[in-house]
PDB file of N, CA and C in Angstrom:
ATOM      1  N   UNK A   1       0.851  -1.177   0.000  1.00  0.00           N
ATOM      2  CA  UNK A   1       0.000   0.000   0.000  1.00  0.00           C
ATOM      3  C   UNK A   1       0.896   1.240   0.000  1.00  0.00           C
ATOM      4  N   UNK A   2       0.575   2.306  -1.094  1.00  0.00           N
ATOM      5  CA  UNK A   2       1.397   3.312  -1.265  1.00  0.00           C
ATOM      6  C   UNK A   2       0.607   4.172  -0.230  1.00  0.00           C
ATOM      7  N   UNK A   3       1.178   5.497   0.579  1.00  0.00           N
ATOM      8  CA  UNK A   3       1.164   6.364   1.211  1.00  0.00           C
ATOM      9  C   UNK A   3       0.247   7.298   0.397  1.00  0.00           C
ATOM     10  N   UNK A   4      -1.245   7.608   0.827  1.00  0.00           N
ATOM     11  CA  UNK A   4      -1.700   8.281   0.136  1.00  0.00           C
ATOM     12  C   UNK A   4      -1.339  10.017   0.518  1.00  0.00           C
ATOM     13  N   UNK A   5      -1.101  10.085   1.740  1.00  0.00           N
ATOM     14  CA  UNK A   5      -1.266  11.789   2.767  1.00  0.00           C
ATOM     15  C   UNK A   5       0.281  11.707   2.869  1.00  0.00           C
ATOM     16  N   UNK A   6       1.021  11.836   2.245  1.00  0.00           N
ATOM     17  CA  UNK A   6       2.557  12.010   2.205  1.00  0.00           C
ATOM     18  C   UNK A   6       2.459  13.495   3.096  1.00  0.00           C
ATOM     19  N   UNK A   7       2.154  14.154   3.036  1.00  0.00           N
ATOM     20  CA  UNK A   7       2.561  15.449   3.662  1.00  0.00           C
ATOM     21  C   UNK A   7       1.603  15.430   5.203  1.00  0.00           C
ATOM     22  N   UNK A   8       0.818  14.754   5.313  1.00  0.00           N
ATOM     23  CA  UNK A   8       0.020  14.397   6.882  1.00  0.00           C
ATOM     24  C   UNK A   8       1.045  13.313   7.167  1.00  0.00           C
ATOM     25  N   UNK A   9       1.843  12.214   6.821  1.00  0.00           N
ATOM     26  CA  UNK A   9       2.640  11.846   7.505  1.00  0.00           C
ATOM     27  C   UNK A   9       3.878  11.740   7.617  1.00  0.00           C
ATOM     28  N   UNK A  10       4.155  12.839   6.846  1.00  0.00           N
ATOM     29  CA  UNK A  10       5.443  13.569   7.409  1.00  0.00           C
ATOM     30  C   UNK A  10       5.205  14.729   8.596  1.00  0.00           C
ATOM     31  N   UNK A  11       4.189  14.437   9.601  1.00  0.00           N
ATOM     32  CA  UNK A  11       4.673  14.939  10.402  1.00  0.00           C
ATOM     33  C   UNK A  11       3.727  16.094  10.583  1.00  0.00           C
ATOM     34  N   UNK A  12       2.708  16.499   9.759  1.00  0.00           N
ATOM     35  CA  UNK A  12       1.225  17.317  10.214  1.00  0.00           C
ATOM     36  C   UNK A  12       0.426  16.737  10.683  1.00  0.00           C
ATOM     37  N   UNK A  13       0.257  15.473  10.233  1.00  0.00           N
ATOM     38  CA  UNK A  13      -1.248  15.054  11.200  1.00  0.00           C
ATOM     39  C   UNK A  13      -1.153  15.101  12.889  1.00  0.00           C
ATOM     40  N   UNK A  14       0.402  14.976  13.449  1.00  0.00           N
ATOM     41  CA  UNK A  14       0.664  15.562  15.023  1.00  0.00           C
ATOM     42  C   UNK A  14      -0.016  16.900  15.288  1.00  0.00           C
ATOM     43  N   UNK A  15       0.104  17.635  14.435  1.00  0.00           N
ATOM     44  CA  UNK A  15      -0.409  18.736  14.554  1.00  0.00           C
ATOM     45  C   UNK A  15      -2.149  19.422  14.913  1.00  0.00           C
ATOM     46  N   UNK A  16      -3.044  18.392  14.106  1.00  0.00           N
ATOM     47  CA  UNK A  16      -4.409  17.931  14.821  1.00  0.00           C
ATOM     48  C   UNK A  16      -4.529  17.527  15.985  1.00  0.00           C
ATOM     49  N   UNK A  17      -5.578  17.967  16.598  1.00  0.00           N
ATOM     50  CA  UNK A  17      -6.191  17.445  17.441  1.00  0.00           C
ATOM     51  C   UNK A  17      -6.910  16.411  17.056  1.00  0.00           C
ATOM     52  N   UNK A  18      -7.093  15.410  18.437  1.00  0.00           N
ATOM     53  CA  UNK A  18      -7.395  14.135  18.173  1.00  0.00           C
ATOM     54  C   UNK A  18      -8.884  14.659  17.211  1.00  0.00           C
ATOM     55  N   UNK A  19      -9.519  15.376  18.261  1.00  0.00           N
ATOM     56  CA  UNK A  19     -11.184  15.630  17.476  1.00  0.00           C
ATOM     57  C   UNK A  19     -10.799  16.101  15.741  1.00  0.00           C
ATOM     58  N   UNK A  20      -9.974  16.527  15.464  1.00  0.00           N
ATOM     59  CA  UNK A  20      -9.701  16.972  13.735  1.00  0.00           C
ATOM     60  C   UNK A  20      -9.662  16.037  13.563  1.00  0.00           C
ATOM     61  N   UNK A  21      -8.564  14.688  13.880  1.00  0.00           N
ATOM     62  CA  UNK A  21      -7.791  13.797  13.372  1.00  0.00           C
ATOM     63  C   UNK A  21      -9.406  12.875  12.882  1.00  0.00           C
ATOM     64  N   UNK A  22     -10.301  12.659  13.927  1.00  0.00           N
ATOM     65  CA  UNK A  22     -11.491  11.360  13.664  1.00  0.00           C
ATOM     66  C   UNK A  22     -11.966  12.198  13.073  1.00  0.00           C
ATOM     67  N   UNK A  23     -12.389  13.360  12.428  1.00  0.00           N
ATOM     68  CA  UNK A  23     -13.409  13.636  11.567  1.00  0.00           C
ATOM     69  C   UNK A  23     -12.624  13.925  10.369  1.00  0.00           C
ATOM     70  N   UNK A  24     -11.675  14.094  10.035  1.00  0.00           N
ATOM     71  CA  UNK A  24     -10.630  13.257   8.954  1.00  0.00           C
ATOM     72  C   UNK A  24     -11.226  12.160   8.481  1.00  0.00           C
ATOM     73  N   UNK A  25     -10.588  11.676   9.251  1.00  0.00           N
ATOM     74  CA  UNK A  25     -10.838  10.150   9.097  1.00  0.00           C
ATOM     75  C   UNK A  25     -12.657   9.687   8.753  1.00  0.00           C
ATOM     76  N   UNK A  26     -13.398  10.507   9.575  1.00  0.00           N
ATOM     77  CA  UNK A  26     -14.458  10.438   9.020  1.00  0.00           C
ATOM     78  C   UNK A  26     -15.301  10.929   7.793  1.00  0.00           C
ATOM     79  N   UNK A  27     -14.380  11.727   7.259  1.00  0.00           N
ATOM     80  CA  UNK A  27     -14.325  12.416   6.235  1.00  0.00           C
ATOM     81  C   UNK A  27     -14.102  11.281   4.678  1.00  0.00           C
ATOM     82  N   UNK A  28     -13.152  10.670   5.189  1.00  0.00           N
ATOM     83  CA  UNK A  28     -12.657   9.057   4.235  1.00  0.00           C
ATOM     84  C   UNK A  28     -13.697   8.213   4.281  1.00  0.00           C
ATOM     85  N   UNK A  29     -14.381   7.461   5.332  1.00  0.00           N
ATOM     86  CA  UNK A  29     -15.341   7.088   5.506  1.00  0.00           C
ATOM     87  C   UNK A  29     -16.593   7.116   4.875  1.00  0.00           C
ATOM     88  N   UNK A  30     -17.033   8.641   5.158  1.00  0.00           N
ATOM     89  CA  UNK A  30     -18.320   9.109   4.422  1.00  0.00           C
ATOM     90  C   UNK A  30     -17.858   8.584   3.229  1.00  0.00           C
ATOM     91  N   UNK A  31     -16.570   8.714   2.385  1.00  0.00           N
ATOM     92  CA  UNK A  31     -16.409   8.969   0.840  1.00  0.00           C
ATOM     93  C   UNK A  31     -16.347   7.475   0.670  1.00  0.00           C
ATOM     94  N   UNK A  32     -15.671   6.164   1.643  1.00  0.00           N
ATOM     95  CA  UNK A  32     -16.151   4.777   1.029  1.00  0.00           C
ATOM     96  C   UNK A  32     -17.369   4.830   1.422  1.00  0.00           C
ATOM     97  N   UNK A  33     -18.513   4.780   2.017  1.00  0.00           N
ATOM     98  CA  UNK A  33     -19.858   4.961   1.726  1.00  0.00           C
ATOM     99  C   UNK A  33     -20.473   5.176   0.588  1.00  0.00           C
ATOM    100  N   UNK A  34     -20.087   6.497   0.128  1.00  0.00           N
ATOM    101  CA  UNK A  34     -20.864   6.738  -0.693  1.00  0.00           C
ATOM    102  C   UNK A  34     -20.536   6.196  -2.435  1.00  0.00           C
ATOM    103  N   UNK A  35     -18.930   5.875  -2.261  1.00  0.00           N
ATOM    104  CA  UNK A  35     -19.248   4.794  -3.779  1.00  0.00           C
ATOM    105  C   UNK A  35     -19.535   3.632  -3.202  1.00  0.00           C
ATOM    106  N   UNK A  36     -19.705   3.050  -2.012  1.00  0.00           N
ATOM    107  CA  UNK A  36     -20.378   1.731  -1.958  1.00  0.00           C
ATOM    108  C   UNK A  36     -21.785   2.175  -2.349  1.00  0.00           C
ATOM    109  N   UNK A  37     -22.566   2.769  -1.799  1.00  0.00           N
ATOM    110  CA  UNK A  37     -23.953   3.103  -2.310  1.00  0.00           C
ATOM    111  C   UNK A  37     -24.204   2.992  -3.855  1.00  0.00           C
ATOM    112  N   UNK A  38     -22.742   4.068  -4.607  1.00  0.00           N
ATOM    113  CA  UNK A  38     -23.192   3.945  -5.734  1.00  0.00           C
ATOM    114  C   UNK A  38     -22.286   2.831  -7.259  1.00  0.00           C
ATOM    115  N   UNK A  39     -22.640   2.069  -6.262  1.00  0.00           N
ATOM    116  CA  UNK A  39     -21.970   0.492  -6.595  1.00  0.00           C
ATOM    117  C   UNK A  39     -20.608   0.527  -7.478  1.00  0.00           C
ATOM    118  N   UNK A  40     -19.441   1.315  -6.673  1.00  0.00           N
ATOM    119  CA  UNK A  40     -18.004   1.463  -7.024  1.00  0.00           C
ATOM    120  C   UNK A  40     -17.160   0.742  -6.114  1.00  0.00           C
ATOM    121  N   UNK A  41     -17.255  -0.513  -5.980  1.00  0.00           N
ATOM    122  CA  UNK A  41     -16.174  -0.490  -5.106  1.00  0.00           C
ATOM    123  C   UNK A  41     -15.105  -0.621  -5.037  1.00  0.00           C
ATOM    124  N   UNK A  42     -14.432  -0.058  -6.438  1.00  0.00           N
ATOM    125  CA  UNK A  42     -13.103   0.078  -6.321  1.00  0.00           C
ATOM    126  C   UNK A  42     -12.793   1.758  -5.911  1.00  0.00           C
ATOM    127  N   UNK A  43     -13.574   2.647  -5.863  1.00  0.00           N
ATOM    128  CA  UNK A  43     -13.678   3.756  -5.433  1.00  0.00           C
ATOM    129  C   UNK A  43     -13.644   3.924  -3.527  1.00  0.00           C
ATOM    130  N   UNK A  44     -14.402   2.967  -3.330  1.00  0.00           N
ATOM    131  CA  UNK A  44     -15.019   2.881  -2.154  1.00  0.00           C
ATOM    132  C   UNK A  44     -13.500   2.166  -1.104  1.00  0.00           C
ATOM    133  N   UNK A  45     -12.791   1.024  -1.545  1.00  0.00           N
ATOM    134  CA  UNK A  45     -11.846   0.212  -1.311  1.00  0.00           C
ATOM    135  C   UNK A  45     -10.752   1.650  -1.173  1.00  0.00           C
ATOM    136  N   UNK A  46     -10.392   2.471  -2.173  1.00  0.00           N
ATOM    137  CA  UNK A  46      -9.098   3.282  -2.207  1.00  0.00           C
ATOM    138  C   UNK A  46      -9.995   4.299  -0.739  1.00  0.00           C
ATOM    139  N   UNK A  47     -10.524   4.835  -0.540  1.00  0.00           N
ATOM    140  CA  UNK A  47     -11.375   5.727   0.499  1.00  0.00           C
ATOM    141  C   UNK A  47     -11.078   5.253   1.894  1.00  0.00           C
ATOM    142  N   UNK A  48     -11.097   3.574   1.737  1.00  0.00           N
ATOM    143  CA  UNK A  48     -11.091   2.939   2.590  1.00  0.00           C
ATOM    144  C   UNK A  48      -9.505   2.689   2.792  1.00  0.00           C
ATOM    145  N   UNK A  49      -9.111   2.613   2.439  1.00  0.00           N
ATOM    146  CA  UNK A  49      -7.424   2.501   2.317  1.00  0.00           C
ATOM    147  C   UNK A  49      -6.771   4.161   2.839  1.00  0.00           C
ATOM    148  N   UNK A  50      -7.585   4.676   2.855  1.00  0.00           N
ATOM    149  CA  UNK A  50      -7.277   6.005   3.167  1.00  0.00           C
ATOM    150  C   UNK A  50      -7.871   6.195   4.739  1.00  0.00           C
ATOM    151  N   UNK A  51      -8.545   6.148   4.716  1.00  0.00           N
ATOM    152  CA  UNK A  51      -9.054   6.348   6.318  1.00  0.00           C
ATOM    153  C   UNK A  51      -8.326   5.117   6.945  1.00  0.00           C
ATOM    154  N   UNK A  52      -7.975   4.089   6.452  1.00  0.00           N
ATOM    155  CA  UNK A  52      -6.824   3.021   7.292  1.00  0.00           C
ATOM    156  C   UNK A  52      -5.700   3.727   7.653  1.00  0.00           C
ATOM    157  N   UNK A  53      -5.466   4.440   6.736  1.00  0.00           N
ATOM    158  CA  UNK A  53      -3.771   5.012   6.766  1.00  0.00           C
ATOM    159  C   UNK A  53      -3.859   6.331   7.838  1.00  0.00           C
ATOM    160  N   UNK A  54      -4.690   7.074   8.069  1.00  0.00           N
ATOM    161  CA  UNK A  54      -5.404   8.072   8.548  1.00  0.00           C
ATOM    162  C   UNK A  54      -5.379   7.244  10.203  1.00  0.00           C
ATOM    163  N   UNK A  55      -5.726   6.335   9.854  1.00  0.00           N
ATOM    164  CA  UNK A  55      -6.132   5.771  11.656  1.00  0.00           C
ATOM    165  C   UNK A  55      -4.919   5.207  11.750  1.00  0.00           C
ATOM    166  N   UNK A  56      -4.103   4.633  11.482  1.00  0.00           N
ATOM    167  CA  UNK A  56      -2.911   4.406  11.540  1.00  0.00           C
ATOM    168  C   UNK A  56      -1.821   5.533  12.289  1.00  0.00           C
ATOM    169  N   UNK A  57      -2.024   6.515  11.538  1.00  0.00           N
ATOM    170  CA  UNK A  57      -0.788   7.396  11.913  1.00  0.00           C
ATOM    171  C   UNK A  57      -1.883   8.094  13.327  1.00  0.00           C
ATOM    172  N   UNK A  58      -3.035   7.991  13.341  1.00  0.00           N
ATOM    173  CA  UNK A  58      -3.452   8.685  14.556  1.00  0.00           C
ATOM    174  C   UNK A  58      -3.251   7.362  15.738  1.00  0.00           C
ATOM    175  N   UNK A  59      -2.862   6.138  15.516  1.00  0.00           N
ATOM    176  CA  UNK A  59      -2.501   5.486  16.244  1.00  0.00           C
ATOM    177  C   UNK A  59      -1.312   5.496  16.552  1.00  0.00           C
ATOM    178  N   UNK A  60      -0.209   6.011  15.555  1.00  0.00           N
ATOM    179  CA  UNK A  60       0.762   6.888  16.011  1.00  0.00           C
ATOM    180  C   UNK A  60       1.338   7.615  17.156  1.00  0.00           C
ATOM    181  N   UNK A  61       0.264   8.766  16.927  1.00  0.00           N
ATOM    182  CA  UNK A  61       0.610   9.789  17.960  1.00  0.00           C
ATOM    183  C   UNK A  61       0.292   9.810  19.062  1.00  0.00           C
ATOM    184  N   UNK A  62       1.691   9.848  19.810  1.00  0.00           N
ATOM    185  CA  UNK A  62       1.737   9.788  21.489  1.00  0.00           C
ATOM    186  C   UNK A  62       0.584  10.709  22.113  1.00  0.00           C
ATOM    187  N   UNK A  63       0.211  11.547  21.296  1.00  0.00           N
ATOM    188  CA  UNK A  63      -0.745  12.239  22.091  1.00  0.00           C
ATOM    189  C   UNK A  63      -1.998  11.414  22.448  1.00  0.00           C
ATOM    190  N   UNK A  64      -2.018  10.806  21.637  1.00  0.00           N
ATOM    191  CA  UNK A  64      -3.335   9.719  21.679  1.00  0.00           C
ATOM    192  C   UNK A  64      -3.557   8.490  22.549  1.00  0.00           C
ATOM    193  N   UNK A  65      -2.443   8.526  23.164  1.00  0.00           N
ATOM    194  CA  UNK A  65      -2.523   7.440  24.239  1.00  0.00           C
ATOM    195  C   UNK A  65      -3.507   7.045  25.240  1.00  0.00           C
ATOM    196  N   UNK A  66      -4.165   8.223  25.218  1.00  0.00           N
ATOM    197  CA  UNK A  66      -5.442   7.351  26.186  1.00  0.00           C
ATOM    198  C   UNK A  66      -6.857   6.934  25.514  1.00  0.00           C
ATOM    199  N   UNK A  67      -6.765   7.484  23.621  1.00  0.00           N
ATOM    200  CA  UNK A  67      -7.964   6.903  23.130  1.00  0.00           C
ATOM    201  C   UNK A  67      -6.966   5.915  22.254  1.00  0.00           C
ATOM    202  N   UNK A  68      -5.812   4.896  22.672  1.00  0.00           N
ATOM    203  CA  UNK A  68      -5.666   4.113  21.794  1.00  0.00           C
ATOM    204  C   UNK A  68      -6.389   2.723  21.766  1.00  0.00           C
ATOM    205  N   UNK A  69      -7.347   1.990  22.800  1.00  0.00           N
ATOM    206  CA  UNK A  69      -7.700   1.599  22.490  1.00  0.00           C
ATOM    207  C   UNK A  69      -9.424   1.881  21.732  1.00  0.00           C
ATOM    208  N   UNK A  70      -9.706   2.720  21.485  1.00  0.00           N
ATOM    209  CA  UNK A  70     -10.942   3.125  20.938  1.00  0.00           C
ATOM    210  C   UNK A  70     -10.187   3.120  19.602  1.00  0.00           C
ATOM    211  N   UNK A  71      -8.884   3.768  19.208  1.00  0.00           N
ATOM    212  CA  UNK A  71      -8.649   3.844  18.028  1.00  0.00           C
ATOM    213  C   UNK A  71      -8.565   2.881  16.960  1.00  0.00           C
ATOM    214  N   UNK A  72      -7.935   2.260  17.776  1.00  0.00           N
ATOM    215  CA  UNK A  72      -7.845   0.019  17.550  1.00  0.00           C
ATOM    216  C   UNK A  72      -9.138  -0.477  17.196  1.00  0.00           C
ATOM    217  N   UNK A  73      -9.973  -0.202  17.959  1.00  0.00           N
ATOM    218  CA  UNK A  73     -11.426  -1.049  17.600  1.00  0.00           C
ATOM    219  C   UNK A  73     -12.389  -0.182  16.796  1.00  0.00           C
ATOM    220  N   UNK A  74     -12.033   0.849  16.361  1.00  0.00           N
ATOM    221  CA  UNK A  74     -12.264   1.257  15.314  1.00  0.00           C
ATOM    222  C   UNK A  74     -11.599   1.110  13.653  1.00  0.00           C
ATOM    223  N   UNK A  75     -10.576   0.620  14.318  1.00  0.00           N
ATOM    224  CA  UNK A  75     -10.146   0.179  12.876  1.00  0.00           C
ATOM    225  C   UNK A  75     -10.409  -1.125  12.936  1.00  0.00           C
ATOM    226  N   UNK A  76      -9.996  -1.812  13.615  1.00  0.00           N
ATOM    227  CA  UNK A  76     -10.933  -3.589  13.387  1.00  0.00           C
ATOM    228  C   UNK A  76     -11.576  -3.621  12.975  1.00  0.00           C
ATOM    229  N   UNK A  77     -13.260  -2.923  13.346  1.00  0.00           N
ATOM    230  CA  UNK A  77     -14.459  -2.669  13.019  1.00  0.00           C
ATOM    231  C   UNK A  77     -14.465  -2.210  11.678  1.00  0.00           C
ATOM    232  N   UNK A  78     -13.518  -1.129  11.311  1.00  0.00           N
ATOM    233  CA  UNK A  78     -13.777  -0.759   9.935  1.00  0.00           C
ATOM    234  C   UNK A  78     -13.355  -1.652   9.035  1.00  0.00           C
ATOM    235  N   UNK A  79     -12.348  -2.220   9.310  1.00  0.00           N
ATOM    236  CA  UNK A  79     -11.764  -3.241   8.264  1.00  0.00           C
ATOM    237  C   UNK A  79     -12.935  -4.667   7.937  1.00  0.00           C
ATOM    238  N   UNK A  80     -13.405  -4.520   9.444  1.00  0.00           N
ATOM    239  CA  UNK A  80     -14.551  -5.998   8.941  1.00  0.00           C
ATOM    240  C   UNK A  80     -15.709  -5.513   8.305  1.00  0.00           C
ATOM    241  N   UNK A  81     -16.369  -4.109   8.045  1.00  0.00           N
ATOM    242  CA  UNK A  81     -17.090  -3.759   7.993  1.00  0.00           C
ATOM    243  C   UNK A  81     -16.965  -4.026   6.486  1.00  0.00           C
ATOM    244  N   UNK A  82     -15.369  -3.181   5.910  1.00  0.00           N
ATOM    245  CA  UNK A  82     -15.309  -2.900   4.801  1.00  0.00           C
ATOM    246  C   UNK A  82     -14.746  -4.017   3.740  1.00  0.00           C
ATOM    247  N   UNK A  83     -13.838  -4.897   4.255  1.00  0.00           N
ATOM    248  CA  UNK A  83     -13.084  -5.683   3.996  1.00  0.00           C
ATOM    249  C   UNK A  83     -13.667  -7.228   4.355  1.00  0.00           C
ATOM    250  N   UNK A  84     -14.472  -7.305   5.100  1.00  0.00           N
ATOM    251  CA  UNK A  84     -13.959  -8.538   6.188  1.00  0.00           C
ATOM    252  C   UNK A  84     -16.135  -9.317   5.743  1.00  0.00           C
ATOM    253  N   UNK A  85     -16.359  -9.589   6.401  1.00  0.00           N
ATOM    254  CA  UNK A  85     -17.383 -10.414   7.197  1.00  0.00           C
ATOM    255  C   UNK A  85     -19.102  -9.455   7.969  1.00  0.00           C
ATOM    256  N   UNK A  86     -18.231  -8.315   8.180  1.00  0.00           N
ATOM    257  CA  UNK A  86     -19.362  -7.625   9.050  1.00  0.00           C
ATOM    258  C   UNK A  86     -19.733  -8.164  10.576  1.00  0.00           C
ATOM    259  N   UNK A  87     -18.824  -8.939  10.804  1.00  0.00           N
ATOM    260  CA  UNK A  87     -19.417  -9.672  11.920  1.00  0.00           C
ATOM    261  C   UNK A  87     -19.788  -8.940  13.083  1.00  0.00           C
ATOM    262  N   UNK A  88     -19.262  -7.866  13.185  1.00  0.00           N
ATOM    263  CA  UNK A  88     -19.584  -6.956  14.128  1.00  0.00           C
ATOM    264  C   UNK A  88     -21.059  -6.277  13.823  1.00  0.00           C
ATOM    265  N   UNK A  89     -21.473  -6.326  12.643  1.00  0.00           N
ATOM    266  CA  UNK A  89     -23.163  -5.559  12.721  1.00  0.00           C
ATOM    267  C   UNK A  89     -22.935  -4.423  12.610  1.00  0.00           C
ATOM    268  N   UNK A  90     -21.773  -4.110  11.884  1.00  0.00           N
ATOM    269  CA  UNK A  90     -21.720  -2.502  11.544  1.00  0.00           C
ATOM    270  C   UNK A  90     -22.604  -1.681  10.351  1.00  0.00           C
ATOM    271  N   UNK A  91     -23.229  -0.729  10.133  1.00  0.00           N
ATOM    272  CA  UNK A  91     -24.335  -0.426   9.324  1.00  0.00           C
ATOM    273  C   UNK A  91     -23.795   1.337   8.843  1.00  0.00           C
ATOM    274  N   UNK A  92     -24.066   1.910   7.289  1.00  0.00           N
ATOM    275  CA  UNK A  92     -23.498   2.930   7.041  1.00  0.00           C
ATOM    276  C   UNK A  92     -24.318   4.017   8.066  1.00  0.00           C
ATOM    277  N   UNK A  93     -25.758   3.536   8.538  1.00  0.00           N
ATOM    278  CA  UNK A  93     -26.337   4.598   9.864  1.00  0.00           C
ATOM    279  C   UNK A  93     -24.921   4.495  10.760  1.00  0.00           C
ATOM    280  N   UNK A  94     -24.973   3.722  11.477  1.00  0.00           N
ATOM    281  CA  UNK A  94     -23.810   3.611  12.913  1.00  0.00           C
ATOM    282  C   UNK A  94     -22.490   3.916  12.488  1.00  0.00           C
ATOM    283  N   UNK A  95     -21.865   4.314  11.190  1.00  0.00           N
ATOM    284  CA  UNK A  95     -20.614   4.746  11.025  1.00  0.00           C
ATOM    285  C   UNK A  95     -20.608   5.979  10.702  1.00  0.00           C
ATOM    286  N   UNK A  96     -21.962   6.602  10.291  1.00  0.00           N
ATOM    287  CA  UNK A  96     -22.274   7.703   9.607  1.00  0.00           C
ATOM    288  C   UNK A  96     -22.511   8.656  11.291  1.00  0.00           C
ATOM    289  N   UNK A  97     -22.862   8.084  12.667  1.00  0.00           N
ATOM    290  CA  UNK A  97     -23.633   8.503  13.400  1.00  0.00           C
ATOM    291  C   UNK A  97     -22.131   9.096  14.109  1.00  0.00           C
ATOM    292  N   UNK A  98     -21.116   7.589  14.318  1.00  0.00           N
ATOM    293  CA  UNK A  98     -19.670   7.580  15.419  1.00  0.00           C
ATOM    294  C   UNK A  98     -18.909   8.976  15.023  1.00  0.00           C
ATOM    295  N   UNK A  99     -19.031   9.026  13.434  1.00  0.00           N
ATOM    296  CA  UNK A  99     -17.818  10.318  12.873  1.00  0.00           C
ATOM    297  C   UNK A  99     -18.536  11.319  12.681  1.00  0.00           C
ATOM    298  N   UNK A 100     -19.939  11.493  12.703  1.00  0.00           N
ATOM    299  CA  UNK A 100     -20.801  12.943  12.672  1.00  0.00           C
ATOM    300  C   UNK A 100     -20.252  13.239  14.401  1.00  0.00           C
ATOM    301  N   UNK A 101     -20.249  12.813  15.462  1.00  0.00           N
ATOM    302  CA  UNK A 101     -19.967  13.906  16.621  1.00  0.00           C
ATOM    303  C   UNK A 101     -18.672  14.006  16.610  1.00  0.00           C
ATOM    304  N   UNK A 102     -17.443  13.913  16.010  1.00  0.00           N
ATOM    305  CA  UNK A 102     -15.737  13.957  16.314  1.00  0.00           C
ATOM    306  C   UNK A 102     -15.965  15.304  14.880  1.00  0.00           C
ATOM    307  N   UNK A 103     -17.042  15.413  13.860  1.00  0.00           N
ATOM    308  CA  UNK A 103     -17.178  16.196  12.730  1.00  0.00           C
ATOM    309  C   UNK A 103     -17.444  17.840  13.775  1.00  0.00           C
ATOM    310  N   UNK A 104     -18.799  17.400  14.154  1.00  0.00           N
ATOM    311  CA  UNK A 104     -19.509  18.436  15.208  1.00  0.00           C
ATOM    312  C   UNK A 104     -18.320  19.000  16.177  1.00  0.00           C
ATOM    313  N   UNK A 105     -18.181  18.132  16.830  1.00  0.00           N
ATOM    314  CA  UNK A 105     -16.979  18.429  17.870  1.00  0.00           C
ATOM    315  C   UNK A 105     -15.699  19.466  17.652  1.00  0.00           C
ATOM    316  N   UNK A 106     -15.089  19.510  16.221  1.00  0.00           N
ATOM    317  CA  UNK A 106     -13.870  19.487  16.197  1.00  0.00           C
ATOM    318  C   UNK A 106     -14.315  21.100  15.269  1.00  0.00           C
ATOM    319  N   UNK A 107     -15.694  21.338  14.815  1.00  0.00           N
ATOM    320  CA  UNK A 107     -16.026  22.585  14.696  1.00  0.00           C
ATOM    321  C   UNK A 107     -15.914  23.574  15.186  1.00  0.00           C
ATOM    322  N   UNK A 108     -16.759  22.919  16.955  1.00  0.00           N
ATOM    323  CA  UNK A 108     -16.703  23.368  17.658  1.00  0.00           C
ATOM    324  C   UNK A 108     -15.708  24.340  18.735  1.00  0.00           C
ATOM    325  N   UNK A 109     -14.814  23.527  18.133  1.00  0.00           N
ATOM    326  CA  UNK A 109     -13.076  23.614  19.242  1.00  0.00           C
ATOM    327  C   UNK A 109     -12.256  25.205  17.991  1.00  0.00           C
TER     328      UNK A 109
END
């Protein structure tokens, strides 16, 4: 997997706050959604490869140490959601719902 945010991980995405960093990331999300909806999923797969890489480097940062395990089971979850089985019962409502308040939130701040 090539590095899609070359310049977020060299060393800006530290620079977010965690609340920027998940509505980023939720930002990728919404976008595999919506070519899954509109039956792309090779559109949907690269989106998704992007918000991996996105949660990755926010698993990274030391600052994040006390939501690392939320960060973890959010990427599990996404990967089975997107990749995997679904076994978890994940639904585009409940992924659409987790990254609308870190969206709200990080407005806010």
């Amino acid at each position: 997997m090539t590095i899609q945010h070359k310049d977020l991980a060299a060393g800006r995405w530290q620079e977010l706050s965690f609340l920027e960093q998940m509505a980023n990331i939720g930002s990728e999300v919404e976008r595999a959604l919506k070519w899954r909806e509109k039956n792309n999923p090779d559109y949907s797969a690269r989106a998704c490869e992007r918000a991996l890489e996105l949660l990755d480097l926010t698993l990274d940062d030391q600052e994040n140490r006390p939501h690392l395990k939320e960060i973890a089971r959010v990427r599990e979850t996404l990967v089975d959601y997107f990749l995997g089985s679904n076994q978890f019962g994940s639904s585009e409502k409940t992924w659409r719902r987790y990254f609308l308040e870190f969206a709200y939130a990080a407005r806010r701040t």
